[in-house]
Every structure is written in structure tokens, then in C-alpha cells.
C-alpha atoms as a PDB file:
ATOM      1  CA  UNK A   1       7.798 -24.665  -5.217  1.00  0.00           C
ATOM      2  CA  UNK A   2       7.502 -23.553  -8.651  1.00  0.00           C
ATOM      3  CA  UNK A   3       4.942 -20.407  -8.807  1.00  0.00           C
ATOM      4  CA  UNK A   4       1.591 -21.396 -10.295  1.00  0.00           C
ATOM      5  CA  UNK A   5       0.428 -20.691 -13.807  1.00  0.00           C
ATOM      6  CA  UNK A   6      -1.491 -17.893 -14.239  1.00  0.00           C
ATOM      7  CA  UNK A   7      -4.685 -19.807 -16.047  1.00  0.00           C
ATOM      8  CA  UNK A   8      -4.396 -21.612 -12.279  1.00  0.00           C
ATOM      9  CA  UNK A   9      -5.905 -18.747 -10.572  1.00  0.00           C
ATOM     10  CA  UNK A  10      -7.019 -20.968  -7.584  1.00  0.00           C
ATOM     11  CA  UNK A  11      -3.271 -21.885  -7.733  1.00  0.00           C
ATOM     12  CA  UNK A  12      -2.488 -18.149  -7.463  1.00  0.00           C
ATOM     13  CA  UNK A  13      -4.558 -17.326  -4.522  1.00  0.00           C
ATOM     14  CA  UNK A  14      -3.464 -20.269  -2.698  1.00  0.00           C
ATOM     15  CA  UNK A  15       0.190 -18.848  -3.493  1.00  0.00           C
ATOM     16  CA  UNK A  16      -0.874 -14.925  -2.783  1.00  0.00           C
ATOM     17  CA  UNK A  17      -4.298 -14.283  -1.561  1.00  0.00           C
ATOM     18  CA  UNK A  18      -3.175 -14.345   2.278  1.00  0.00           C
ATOM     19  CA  UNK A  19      -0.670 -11.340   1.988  1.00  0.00           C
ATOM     20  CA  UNK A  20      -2.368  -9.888  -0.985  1.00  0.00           C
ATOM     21  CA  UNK A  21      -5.491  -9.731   1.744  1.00  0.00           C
ATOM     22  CA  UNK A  22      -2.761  -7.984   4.412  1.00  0.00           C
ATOM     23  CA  UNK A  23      -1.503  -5.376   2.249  1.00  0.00           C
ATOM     24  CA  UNK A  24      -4.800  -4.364   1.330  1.00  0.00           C
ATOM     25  CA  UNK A  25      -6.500  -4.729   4.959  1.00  0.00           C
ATOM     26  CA  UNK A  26      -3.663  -2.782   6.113  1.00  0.00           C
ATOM     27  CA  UNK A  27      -5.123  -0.079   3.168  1.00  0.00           C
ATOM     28  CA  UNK A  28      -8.590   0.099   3.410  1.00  0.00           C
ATOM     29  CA  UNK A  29      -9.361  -2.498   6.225  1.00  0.00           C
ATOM     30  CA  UNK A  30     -10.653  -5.995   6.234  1.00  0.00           C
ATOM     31  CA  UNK A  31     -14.098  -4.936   4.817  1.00  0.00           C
ATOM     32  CA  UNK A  32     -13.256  -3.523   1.628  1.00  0.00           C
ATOM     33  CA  UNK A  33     -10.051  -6.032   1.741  1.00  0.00           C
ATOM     34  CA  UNK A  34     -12.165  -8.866   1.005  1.00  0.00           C
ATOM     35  CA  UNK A  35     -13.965  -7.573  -1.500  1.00  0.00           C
ATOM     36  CA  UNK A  36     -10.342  -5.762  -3.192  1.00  0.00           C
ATOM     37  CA  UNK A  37      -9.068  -8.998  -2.955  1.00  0.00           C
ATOM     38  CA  UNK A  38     -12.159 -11.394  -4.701  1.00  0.00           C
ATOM     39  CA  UNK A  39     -12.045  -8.376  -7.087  1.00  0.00           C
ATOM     40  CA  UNK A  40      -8.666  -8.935  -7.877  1.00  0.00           C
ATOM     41  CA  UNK A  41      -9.003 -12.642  -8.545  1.00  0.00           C
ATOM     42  CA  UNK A  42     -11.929 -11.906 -10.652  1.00  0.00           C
ATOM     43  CA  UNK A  43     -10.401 -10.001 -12.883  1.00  0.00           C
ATOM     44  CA  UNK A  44      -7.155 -11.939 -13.094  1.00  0.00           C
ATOM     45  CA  UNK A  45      -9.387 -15.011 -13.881  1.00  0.00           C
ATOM     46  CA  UNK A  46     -11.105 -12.712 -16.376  1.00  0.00           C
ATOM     47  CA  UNK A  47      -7.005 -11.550 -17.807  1.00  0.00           C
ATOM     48  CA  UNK A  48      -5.084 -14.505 -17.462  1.00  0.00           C
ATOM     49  CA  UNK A  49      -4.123 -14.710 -20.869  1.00  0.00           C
ATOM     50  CA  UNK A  50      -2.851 -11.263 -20.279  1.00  0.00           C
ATOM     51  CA  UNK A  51       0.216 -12.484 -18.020  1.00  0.00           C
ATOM     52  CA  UNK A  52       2.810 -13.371 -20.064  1.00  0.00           C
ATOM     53  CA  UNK A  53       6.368 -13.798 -18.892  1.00  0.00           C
ATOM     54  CA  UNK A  54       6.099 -11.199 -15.812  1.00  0.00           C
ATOM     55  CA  UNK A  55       5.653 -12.792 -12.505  1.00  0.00           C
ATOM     56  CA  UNK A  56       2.485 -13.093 -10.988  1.00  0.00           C
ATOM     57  CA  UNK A  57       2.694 -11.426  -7.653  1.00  0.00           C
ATOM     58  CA  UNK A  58       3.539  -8.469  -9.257  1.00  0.00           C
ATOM     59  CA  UNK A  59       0.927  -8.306 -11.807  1.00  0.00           C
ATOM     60  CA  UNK A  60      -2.045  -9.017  -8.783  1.00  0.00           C
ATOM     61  CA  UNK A  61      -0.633  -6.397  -6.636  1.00  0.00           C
ATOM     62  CA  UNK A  62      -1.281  -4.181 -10.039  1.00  0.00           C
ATOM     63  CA  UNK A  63      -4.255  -4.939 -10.283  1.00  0.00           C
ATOM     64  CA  UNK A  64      -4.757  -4.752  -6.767  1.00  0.00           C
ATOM     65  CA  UNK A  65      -3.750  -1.540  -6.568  1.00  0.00           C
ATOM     66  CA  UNK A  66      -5.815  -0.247  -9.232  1.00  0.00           C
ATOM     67  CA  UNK A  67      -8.198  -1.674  -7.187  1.00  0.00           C
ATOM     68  CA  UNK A  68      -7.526   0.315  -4.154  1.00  0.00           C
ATOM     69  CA  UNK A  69      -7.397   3.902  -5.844  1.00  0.00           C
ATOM     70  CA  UNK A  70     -10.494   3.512  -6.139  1.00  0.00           C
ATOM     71  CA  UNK A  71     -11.120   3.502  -2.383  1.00  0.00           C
ATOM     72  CA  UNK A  72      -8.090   6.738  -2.086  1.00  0.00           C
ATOM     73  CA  UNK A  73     -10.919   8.928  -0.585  1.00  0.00           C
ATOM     74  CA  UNK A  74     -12.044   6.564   2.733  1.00  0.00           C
ATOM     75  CA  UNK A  75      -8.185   5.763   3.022  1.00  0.00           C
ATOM     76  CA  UNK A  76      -7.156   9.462   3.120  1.00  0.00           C
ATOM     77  CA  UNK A  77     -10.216  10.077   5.627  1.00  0.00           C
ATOM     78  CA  UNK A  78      -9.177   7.205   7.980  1.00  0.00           C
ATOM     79  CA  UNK A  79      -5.605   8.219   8.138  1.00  0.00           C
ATOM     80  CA  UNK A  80      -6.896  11.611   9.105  1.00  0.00           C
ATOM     81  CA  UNK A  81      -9.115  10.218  11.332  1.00  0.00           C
ATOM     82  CA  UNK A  82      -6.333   7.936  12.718  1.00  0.00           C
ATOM     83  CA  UNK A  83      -3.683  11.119  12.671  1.00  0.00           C
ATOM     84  CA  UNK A  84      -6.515  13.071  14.346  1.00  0.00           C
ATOM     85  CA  UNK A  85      -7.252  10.703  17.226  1.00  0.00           C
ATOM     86  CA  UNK A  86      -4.767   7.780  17.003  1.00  0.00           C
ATOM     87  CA  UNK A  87      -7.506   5.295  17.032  1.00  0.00           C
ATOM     88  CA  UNK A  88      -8.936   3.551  14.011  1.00  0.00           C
ATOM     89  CA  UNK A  89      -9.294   0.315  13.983  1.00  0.00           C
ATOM     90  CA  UNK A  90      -9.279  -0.998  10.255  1.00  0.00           C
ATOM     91  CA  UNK A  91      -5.916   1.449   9.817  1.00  0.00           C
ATOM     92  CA  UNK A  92      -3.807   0.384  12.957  1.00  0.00           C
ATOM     93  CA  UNK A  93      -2.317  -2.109  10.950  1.00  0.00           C
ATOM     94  CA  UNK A  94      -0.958   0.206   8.379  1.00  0.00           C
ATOM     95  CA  UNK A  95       0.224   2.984  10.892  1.00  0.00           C
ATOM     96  CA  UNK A  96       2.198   0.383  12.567  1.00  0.00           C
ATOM     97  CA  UNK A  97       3.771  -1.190   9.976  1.00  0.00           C
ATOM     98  CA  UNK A  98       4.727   1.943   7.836  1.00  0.00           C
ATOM     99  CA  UNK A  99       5.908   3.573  11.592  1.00  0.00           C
ATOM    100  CA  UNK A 100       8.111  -0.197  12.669  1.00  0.00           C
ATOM    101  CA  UNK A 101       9.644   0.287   9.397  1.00  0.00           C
ATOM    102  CA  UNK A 102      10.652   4.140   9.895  1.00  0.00           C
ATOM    103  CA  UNK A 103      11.393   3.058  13.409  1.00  0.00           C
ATOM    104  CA  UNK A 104       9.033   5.862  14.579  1.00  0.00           C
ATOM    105  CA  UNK A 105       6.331   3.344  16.293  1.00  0.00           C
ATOM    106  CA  UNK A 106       6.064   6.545  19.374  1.00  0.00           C
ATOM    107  CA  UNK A 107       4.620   9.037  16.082  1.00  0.00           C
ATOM    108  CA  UNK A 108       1.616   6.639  14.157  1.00  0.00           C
ATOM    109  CA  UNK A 109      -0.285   9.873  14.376  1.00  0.00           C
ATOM    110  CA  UNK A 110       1.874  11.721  13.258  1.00  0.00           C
ATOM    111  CA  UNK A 111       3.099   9.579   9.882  1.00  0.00           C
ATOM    112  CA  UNK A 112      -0.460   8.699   9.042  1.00  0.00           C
ATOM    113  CA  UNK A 113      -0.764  12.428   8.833  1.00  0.00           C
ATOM    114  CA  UNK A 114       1.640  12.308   6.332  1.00  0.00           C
ATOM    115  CA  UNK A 115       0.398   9.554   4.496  1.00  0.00           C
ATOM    116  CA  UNK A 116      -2.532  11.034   3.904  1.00  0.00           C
ATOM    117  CA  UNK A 117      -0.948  14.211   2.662  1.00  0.00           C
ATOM    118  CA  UNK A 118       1.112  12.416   0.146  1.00  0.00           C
ATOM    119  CA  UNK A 119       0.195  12.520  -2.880  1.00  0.00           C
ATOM    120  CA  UNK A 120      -1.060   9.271  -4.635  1.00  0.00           C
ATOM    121  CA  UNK A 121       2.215   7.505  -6.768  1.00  0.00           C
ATOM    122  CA  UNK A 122       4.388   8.276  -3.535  1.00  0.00           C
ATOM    123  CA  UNK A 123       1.788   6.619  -1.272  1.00  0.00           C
ATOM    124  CA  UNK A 124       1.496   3.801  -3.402  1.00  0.00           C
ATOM    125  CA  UNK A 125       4.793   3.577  -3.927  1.00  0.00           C
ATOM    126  CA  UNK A 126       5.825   3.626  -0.652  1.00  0.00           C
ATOM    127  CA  UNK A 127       3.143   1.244   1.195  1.00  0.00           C
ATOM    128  CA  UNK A 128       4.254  -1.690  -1.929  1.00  0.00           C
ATOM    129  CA  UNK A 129       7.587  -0.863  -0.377  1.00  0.00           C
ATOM    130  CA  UNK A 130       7.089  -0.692   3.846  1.00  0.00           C
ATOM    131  CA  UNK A 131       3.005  -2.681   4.185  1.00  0.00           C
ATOM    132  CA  UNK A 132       4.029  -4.809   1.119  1.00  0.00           C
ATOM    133  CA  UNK A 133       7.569  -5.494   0.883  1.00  0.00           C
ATOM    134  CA  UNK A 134       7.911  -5.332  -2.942  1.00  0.00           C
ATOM    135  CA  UNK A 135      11.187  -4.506  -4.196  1.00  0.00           C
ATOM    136  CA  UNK A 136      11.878  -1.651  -6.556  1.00  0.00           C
ATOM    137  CA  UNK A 137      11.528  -3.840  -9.580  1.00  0.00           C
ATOM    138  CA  UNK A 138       8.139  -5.320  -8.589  1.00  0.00           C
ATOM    139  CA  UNK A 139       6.557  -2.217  -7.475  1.00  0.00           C
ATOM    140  CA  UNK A 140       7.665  -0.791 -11.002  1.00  0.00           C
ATOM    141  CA  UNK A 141       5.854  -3.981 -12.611  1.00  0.00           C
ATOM    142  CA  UNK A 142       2.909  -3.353 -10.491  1.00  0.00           C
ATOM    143  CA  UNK A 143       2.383   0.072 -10.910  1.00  0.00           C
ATOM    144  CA  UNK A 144       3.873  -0.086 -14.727  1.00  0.00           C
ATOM    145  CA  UNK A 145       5.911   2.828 -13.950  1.00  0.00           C
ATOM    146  CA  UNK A 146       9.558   3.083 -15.037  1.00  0.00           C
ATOM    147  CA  UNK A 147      12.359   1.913 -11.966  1.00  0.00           C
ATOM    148  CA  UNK A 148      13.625   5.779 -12.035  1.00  0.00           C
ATOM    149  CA  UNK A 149       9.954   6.637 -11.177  1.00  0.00           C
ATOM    150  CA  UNK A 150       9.661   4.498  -8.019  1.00  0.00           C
ATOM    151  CA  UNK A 151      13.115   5.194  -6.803  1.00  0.00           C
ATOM    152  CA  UNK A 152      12.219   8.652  -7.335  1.00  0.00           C
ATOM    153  CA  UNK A 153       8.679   8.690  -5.477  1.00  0.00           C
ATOM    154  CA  UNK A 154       9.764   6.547  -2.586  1.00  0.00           C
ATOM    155  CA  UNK A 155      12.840   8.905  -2.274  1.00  0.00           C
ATOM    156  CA  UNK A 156      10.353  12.058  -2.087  1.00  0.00           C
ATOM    157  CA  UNK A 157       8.001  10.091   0.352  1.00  0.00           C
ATOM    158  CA  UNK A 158      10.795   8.851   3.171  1.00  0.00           C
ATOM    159  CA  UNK A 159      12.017  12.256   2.521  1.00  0.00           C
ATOM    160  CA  UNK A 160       8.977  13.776   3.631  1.00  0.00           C
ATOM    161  CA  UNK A 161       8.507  11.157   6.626  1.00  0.00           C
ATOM    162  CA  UNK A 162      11.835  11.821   7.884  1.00  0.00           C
ATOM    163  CA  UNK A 163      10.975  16.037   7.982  1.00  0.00           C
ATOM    164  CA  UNK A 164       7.926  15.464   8.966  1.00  0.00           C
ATOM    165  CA  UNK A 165       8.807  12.807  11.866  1.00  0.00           C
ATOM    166  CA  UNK A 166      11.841  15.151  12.704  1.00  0.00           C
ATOM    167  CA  UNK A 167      10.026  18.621  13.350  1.00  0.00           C
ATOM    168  CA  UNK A 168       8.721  19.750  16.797  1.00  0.00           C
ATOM    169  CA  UNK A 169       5.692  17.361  17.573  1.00  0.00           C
ATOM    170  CA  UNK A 170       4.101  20.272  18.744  1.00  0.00           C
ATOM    171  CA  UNK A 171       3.687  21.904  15.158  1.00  0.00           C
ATOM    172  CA  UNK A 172       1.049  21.165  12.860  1.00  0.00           C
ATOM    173  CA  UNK A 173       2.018  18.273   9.894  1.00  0.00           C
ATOM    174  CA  UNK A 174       1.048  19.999   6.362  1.00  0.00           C
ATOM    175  CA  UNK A 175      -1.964  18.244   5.281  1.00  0.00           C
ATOM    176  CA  UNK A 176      -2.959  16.850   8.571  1.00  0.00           C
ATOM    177  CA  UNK A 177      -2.830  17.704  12.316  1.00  0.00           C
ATOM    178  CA  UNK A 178      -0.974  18.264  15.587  1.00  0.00           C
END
């Protein structure tokens, strides 16, 4: 099925609302999700002369994301909330996915510590990649950063999973808690 044309923006969220609505429920939870998401498709009805030959996916999960930085403050509090207790329940979704795909399912606490300690291109970076499952091209197109840059931040990120997933669960995880 050919992708829709981008002045068909009831075309594109036929073709992307549903996972563009998981990715950012699995951010900032169904609440703000819906509203993310009818944001999104608002302004892409609004910019749709703006998409020229890029693919579409990519350029909502840009805006999307813009989107979401916006709500960076609640999702760094639920994460520490979730890494605090290991219950939150507009985050589980997002601690499970990111942990299944670091195979570390046993530490959600522990990794949405370190989400929320990450700073905000590798965190980005690195949910497109896991919650997403944008490649390194598209999550370059959506976050109009150079391929170098995203290769780069999702290097430092899993790099920082791994150590932090690795060390003794009883010490503390920089940024969060036990």
C-alpha cells in the first residue's frame, strides 16, 4: 500500500496514528498521548506543504517528539517515581519495552533510573530506537540531527544501560536510586 500523501492527513493517521499513539503513551502515558498525538496531526495538517520528498513517518515522529520535550519534566519524574517504587502505571509500558529490548526485564527499576538520568538527545534517541523502532536514518530525519549524531548518542546511552544494568544492584544508579 502506497504511503498516503501528506495533504491526506486523515490518510496519515489512518497509516500512523495507532503506533504514533504507543510510542508516545509509552512516554508520557495515554493522557498526554492523546493530546501529543491530536497535536501532532494538527500541526502536520497546519505544515503539510512542508513535507516534501522525506517520508512521512519520520517527519510526525519529529514533530511528535518536539511535542514530547515539552512534557521532559513529568517524564523524568515518573521514571523516578517508577525507578523509586517500580510501580507507575502510565510508564510500565516504556520500562518494559526499553528493559525486553536490553533483555534486562528482572531491572525496570533500575533502567528507568537511567533513563531518567540521561540526558535529553540520548533519551530521545534511544526510545525512537527500543519504544519506537526507527532505524538510524529515520530517527536522524526525525530529530534533524546528522546519522553520526544518533549513532553516537544511542552508542553513549546502551553504553550507559549496559554499566548501569551491570553494577551491583545494591549500589545507588547516578541520577536515580537503589
Amino acid at each position: 500500500m502506497a504511503e498516503p500523501r501528506p495533504s491526506d492527513v486523515a490518510g496519515l493517521f489512518d497509516e500512523h496514528g495507532a503506533e504514533l499513539l504507543r510510542y508516545c503513551a509509552g512516554r508520557v502515558g495515554p493522557t498526554v498521548a492523546e493530546d501529543v498525538v491530536a497535536d501532532t496531526f494538527l500541526i502536520a495538517h497546519q505544515r503539510r506543504d512542508r513535507l516534501a520528498d522525506g517520508p512521512a513517518r519520520a517527519w510526525l515522529y519529529g514533530i511528535a517528539t518536539n511535542l514530547l520535550r515539552r512534557h521532559r519534566r513529568s517524564e523524568t519524574r515518573a521514571l523516578r517515581a517508577l525507578a523509586r517504587t517500580g510501580r507507575d502505571p502510565d510508564l510500565v509500558d516504556i520500562a518494559d519495552g526499553a528493559a525486553a529490548r536490553a533483555d534486562a526485564t528482572a531491572l525496570s527499576r533500575r533502567l528507568a533510573a537511567v533513563l531518567a538520568a540521561l540526558p535529553a538527545r540520548q533519551r530521545d534517541v534511544l526510545l525512537l530506537y527500543a519504544v519506537a523502532d526507527l532505524g538510524y536514518e529515520e530517527i536522524a530525519r526525525t530529530l534533524d540531527i546528522p546519522l553520526g549524531s544518533v549513532q553516537s548518542a544511542l552508542h553513549r546511552a546502551r553504553t550507559k544501560l549496559r554499566a548501569a544494568l551491570a553494577a551491583d544492584p545494591d549500589r545507588p544508579v547516578p541520577g536515580g536510586t537503589r
